[in-house]
PDB file of N, CA and C in Angstrom:
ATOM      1  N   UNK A   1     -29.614   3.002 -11.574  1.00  0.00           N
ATOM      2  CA  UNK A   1     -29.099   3.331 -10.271  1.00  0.00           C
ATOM      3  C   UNK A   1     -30.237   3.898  -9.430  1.00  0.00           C
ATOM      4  N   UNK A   2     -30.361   3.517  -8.147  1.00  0.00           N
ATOM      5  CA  UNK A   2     -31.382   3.809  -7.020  1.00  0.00           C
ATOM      6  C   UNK A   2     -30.808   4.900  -6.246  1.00  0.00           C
ATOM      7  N   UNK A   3     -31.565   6.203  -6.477  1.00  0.00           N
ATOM      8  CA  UNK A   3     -31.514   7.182  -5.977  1.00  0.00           C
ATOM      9  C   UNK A   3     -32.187   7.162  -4.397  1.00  0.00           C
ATOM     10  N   UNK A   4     -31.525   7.412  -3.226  1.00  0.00           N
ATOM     11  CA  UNK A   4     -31.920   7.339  -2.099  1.00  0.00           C
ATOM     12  C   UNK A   4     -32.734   8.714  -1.688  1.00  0.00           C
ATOM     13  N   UNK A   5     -33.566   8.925  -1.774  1.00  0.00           N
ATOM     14  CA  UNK A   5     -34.707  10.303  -1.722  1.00  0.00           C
ATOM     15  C   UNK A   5     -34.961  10.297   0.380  1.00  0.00           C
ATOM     16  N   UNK A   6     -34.544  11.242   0.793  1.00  0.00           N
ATOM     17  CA  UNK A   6     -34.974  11.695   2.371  1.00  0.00           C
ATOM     18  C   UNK A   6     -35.187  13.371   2.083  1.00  0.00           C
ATOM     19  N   UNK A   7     -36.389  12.886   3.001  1.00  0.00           N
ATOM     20  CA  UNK A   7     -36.515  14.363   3.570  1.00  0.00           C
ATOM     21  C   UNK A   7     -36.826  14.940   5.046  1.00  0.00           C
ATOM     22  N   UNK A   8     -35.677  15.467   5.259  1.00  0.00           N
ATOM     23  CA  UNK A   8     -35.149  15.983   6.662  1.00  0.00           C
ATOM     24  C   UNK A   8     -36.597  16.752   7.331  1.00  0.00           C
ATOM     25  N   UNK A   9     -37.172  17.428   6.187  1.00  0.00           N
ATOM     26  CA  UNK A   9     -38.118  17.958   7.028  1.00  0.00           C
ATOM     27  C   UNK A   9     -39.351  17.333   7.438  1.00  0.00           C
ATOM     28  N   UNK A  10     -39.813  16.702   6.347  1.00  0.00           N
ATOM     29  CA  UNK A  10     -40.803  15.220   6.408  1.00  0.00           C
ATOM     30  C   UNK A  10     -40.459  14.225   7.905  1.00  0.00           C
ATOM     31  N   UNK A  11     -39.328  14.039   7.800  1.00  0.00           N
ATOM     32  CA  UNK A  11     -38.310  13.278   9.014  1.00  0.00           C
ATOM     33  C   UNK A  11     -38.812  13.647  10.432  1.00  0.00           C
ATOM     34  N   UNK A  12     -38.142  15.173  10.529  1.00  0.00           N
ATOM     35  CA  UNK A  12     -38.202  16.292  11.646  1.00  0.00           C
ATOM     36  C   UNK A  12     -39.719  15.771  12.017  1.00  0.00           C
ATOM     37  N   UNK A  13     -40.554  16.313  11.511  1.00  0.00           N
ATOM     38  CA  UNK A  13     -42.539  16.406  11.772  1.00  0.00           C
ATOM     39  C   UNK A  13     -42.530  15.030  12.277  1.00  0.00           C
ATOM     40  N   UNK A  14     -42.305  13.849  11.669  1.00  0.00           N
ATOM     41  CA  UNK A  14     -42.516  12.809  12.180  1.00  0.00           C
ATOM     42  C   UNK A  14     -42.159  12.586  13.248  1.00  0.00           C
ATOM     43  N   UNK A  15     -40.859  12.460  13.569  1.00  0.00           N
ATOM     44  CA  UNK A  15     -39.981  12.774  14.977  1.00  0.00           C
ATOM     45  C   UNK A  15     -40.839  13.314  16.256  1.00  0.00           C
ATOM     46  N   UNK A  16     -41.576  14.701  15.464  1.00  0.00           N
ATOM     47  CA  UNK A  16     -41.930  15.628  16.731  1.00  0.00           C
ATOM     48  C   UNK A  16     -43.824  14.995  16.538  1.00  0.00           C
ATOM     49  N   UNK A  17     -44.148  13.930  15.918  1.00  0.00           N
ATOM     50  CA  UNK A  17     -45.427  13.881  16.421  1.00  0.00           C
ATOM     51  C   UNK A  17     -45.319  13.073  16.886  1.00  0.00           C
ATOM     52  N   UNK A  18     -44.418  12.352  16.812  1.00  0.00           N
ATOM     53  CA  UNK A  18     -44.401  10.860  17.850  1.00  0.00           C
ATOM     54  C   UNK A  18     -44.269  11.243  19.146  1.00  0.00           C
ATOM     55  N   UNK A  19     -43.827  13.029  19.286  1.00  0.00           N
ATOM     56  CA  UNK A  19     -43.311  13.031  20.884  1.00  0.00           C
ATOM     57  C   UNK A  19     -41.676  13.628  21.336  1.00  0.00           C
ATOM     58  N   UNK A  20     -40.900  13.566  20.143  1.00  0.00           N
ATOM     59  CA  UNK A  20     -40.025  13.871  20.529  1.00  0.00           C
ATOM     60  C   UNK A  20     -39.704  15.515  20.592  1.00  0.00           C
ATOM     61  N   UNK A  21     -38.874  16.041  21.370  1.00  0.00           N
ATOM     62  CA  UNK A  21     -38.320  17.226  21.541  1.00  0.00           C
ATOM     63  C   UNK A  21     -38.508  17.866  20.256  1.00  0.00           C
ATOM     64  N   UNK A  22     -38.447  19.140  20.195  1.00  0.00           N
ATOM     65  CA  UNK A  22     -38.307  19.367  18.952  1.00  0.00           C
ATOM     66  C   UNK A  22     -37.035  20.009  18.432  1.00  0.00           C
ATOM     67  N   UNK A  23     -36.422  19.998  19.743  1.00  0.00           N
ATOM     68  CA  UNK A  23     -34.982  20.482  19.012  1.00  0.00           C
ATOM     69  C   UNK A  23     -34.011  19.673  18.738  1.00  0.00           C
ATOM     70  N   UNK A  24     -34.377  18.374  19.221  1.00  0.00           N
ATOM     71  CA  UNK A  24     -34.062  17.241  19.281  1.00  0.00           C
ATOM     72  C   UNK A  24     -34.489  16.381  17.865  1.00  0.00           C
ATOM     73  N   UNK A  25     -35.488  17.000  17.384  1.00  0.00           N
ATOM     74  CA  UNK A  25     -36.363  16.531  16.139  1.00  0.00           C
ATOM     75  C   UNK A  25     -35.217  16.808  15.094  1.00  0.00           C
ATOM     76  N   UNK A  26     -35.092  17.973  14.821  1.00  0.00           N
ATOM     77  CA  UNK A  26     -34.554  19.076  14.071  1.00  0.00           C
ATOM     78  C   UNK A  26     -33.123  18.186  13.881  1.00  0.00           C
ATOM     79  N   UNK A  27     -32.540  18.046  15.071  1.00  0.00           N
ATOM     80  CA  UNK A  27     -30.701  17.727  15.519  1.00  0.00           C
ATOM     81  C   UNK A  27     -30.691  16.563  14.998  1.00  0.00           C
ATOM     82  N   UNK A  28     -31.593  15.384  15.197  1.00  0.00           N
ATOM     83  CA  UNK A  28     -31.736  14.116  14.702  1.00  0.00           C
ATOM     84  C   UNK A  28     -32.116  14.230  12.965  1.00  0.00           C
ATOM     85  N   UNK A  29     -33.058  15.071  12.787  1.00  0.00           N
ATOM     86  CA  UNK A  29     -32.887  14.997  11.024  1.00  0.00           C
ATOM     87  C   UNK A  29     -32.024  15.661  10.268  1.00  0.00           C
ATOM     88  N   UNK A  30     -31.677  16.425  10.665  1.00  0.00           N
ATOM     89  CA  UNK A  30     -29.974  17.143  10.018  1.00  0.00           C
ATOM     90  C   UNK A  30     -29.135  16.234  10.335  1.00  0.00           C
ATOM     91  N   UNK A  31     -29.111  15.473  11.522  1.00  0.00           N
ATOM     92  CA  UNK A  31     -27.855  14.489  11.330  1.00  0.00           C
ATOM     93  C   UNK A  31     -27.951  13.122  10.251  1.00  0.00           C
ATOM     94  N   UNK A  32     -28.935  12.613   9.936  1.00  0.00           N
ATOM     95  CA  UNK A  32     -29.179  11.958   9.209  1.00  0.00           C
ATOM     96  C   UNK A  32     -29.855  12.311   7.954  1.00  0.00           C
ATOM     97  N   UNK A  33     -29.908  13.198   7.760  1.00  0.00           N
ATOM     98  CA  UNK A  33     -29.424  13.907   6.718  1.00  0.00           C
ATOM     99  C   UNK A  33     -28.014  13.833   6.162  1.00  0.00           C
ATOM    100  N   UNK A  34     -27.317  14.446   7.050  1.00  0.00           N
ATOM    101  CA  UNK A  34     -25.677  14.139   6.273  1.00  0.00           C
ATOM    102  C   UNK A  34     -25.459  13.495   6.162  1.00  0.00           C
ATOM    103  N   UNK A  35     -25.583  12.319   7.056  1.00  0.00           N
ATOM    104  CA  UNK A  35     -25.508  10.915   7.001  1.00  0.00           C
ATOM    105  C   UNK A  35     -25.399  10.311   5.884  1.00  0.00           C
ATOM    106  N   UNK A  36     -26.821  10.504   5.575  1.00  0.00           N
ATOM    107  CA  UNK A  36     -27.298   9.732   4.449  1.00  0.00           C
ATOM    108  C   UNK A  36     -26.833  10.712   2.625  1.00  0.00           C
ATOM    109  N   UNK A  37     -27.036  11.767   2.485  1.00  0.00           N
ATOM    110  CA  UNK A  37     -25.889  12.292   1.946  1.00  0.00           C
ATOM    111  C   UNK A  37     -24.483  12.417   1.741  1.00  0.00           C
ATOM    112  N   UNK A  38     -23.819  12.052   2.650  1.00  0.00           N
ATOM    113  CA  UNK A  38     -22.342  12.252   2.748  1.00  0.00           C
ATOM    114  C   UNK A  38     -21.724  10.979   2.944  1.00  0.00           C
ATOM    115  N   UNK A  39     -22.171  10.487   3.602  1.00  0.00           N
ATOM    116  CA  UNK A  39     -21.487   8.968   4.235  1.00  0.00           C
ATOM    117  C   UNK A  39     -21.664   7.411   3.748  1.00  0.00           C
ATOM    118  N   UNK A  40     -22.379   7.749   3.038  1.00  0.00           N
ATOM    119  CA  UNK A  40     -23.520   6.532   2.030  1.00  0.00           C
ATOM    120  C   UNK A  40     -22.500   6.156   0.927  1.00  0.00           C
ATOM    121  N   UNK A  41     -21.969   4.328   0.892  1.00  0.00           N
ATOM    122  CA  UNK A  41     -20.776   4.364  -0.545  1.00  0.00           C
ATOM    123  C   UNK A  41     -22.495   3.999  -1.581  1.00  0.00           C
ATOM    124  N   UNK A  42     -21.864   4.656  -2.535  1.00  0.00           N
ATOM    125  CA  UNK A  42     -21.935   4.925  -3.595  1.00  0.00           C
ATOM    126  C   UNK A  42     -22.051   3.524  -4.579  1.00  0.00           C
ATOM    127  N   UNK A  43     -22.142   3.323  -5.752  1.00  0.00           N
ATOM    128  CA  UNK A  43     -22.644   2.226  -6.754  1.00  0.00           C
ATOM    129  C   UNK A  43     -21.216   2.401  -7.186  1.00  0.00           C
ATOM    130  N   UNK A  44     -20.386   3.501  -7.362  1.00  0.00           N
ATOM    131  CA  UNK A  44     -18.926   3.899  -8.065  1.00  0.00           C
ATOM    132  C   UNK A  44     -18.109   3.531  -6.812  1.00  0.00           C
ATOM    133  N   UNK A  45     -18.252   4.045  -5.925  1.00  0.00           N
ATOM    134  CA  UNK A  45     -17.753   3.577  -4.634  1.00  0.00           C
ATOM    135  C   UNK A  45     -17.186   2.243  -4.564  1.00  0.00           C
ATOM    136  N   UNK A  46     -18.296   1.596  -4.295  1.00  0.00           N
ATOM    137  CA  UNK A  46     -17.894  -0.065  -4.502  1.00  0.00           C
ATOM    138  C   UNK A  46     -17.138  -1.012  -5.259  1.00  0.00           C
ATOM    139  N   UNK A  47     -17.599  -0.492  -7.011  1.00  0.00           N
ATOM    140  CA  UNK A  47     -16.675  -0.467  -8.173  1.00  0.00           C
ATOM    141  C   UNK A  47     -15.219   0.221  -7.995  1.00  0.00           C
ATOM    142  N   UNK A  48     -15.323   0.873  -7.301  1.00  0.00           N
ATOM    143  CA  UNK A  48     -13.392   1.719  -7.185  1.00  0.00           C
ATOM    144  C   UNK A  48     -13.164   0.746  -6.172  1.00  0.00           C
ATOM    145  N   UNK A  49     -13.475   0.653  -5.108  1.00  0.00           N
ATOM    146  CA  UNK A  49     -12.980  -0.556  -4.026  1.00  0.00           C
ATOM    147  C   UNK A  49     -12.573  -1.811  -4.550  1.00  0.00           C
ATOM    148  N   UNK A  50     -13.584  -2.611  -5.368  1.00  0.00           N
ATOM    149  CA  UNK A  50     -13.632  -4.026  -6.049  1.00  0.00           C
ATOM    150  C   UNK A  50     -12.065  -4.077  -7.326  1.00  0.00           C
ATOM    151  N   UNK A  51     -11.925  -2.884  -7.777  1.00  0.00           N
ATOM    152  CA  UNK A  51     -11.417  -3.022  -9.210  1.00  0.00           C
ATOM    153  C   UNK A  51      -9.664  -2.363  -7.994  1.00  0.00           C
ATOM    154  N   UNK A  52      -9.658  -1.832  -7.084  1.00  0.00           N
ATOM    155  CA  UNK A  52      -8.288  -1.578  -5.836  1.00  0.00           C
ATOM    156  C   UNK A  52      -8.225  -3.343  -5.337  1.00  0.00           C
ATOM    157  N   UNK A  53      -8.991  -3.970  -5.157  1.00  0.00           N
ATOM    158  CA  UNK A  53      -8.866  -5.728  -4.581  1.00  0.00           C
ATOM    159  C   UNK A  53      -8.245  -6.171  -5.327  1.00  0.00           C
ATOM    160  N   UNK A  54      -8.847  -6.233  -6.888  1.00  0.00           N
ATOM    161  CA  UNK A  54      -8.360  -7.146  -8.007  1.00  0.00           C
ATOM    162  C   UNK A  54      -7.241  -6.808  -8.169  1.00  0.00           C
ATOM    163  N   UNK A  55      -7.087  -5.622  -8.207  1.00  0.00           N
ATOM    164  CA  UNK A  55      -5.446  -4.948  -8.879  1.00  0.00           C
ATOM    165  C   UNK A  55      -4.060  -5.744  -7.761  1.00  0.00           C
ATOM    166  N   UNK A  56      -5.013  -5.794  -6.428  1.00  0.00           N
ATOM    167  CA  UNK A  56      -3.797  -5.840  -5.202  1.00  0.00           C
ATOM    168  C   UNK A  56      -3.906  -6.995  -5.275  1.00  0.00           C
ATOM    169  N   UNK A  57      -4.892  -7.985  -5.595  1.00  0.00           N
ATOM    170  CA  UNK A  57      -4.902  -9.631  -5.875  1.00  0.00           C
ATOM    171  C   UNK A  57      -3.654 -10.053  -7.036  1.00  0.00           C
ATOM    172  N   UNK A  58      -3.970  -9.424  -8.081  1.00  0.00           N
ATOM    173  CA  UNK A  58      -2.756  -9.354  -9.375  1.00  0.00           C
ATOM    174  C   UNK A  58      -1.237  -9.427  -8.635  1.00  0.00           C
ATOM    175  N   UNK A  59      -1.604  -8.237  -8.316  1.00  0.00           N
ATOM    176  CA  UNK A  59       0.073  -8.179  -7.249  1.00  0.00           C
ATOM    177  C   UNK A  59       0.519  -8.959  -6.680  1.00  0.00           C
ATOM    178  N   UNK A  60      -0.305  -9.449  -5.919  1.00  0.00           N
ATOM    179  CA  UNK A  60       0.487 -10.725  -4.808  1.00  0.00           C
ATOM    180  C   UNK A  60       0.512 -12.237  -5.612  1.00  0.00           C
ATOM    181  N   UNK A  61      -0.535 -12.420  -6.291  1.00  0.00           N
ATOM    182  CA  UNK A  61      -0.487 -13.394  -7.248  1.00  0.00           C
ATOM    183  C   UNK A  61       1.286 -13.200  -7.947  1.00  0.00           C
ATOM    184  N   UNK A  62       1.346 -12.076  -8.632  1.00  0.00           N
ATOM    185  CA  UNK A  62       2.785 -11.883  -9.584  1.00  0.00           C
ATOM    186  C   UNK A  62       4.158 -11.992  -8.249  1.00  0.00           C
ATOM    187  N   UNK A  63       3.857 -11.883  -6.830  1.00  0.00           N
ATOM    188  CA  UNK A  63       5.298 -11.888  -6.152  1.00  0.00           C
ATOM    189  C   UNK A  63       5.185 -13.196  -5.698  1.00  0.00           C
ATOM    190  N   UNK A  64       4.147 -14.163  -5.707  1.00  0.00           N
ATOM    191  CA  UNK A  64       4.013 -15.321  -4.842  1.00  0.00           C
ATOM    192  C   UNK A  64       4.267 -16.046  -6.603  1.00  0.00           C
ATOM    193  N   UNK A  65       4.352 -15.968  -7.616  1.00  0.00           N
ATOM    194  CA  UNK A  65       4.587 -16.673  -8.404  1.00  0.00           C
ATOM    195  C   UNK A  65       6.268 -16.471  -9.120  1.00  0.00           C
ATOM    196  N   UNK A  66       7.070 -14.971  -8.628  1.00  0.00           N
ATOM    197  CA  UNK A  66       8.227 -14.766  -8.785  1.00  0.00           C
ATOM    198  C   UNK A  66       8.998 -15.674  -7.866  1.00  0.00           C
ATOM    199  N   UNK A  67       8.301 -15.766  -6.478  1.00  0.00           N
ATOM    200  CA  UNK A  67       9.003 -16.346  -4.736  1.00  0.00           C
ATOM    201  C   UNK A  67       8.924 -17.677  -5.178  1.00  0.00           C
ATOM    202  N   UNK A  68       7.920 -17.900  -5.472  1.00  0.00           N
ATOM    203  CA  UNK A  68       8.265 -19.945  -6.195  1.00  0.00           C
ATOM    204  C   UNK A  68       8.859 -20.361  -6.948  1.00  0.00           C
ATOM    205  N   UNK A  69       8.846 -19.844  -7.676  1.00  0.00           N
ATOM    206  CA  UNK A  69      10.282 -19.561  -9.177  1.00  0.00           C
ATOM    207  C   UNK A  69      11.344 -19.352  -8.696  1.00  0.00           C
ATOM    208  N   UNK A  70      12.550 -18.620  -7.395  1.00  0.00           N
ATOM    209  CA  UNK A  70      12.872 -18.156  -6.919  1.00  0.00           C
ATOM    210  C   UNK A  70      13.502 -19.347  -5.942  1.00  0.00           C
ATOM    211  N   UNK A  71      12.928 -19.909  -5.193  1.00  0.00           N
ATOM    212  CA  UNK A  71      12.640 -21.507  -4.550  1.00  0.00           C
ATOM    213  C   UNK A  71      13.318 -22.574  -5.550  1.00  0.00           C
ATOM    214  N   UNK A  72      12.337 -22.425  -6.493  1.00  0.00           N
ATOM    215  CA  UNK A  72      12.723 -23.784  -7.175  1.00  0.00           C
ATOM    216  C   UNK A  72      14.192 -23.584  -7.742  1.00  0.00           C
ATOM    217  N   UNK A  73      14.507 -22.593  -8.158  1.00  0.00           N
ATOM    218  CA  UNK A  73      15.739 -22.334  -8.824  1.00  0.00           C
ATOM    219  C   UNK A  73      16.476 -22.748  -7.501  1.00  0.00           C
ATOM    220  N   UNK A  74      16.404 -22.064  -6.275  1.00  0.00           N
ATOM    221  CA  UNK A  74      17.516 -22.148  -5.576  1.00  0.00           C
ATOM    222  C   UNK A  74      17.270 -24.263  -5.071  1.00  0.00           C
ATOM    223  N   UNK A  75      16.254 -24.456  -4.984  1.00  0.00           N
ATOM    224  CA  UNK A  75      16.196 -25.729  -4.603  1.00  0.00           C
ATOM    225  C   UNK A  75      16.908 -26.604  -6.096  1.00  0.00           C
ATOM    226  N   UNK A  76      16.911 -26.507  -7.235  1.00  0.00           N
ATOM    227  CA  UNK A  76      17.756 -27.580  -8.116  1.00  0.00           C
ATOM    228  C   UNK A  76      18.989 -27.019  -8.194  1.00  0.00           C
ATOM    229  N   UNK A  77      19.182 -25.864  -7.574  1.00  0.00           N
ATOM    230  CA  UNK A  77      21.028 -25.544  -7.119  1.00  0.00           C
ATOM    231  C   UNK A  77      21.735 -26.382  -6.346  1.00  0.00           C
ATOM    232  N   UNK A  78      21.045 -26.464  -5.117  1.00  0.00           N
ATOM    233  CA  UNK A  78      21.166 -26.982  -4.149  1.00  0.00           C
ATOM    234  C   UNK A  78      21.176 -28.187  -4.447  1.00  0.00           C
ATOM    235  N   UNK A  79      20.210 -29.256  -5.342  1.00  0.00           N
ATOM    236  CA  UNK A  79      20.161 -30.541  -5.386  1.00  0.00           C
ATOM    237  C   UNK A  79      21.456 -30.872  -6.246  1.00  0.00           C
ATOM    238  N   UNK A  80      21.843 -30.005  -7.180  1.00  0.00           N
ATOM    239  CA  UNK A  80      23.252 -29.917  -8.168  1.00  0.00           C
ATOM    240  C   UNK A  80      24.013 -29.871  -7.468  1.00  0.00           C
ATOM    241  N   UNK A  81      24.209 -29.111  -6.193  1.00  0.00           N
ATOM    242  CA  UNK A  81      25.778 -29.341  -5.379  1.00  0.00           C
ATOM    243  C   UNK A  81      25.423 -30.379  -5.035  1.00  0.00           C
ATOM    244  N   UNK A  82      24.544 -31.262  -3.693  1.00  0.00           N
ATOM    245  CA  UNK A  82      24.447 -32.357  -3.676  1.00  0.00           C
ATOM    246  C   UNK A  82      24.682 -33.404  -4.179  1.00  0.00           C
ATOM    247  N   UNK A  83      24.807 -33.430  -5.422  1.00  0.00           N
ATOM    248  CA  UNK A  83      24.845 -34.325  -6.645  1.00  0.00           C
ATOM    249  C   UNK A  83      25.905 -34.607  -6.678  1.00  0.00           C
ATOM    250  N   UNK A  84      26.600 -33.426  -7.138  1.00  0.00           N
ATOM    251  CA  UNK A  84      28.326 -33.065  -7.506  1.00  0.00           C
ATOM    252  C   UNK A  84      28.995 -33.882  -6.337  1.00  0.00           C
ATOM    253  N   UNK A  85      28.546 -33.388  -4.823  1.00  0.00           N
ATOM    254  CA  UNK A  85      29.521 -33.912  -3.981  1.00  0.00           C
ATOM    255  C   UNK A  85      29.538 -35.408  -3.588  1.00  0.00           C
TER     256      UNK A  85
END
């Protein structure tokens, strides 16, 4: 797993030698900072998302294969009264 390494203060200096404000430096690397700490999915992240798809794929697979079953029964009912009459 790839550890994402920032440093806000490394960040900040850069920011402020290019020119920018420096309180502005500061505001911009704390925000991306959290950013990138807090808001970033994850390697588990993705895996919990992927393995919530499959599960909800299962599901609709099992009601769209009850609803056709469901169909057909009522459709050779239907062809049996037909028949009869």
């Amino acid at each position: 797993m790839t550890l994402i390494r920032f440093n806000a203060i490394t960040y900040a200096n850069r920011l402020k030698n290019a020119g920018l404000a420096s309180a502005i430096a500061d505001v911009e690397a704390e925000e991306m900072s959290n950013l990138i700490n807090n808001d970033l999915a994850s390697k588990q992240d993705l895996l919990n998302v992927e393995l919530k798809l499959l599960s909800e794929i299962k599901n609709l697979k099992n009601e769209m294969i009850v609803k056709l079953g469901s169909l057909m029964i009522a459709g050779i009912v239907v062809l049996g009264l037909i028949i009869k009459l």
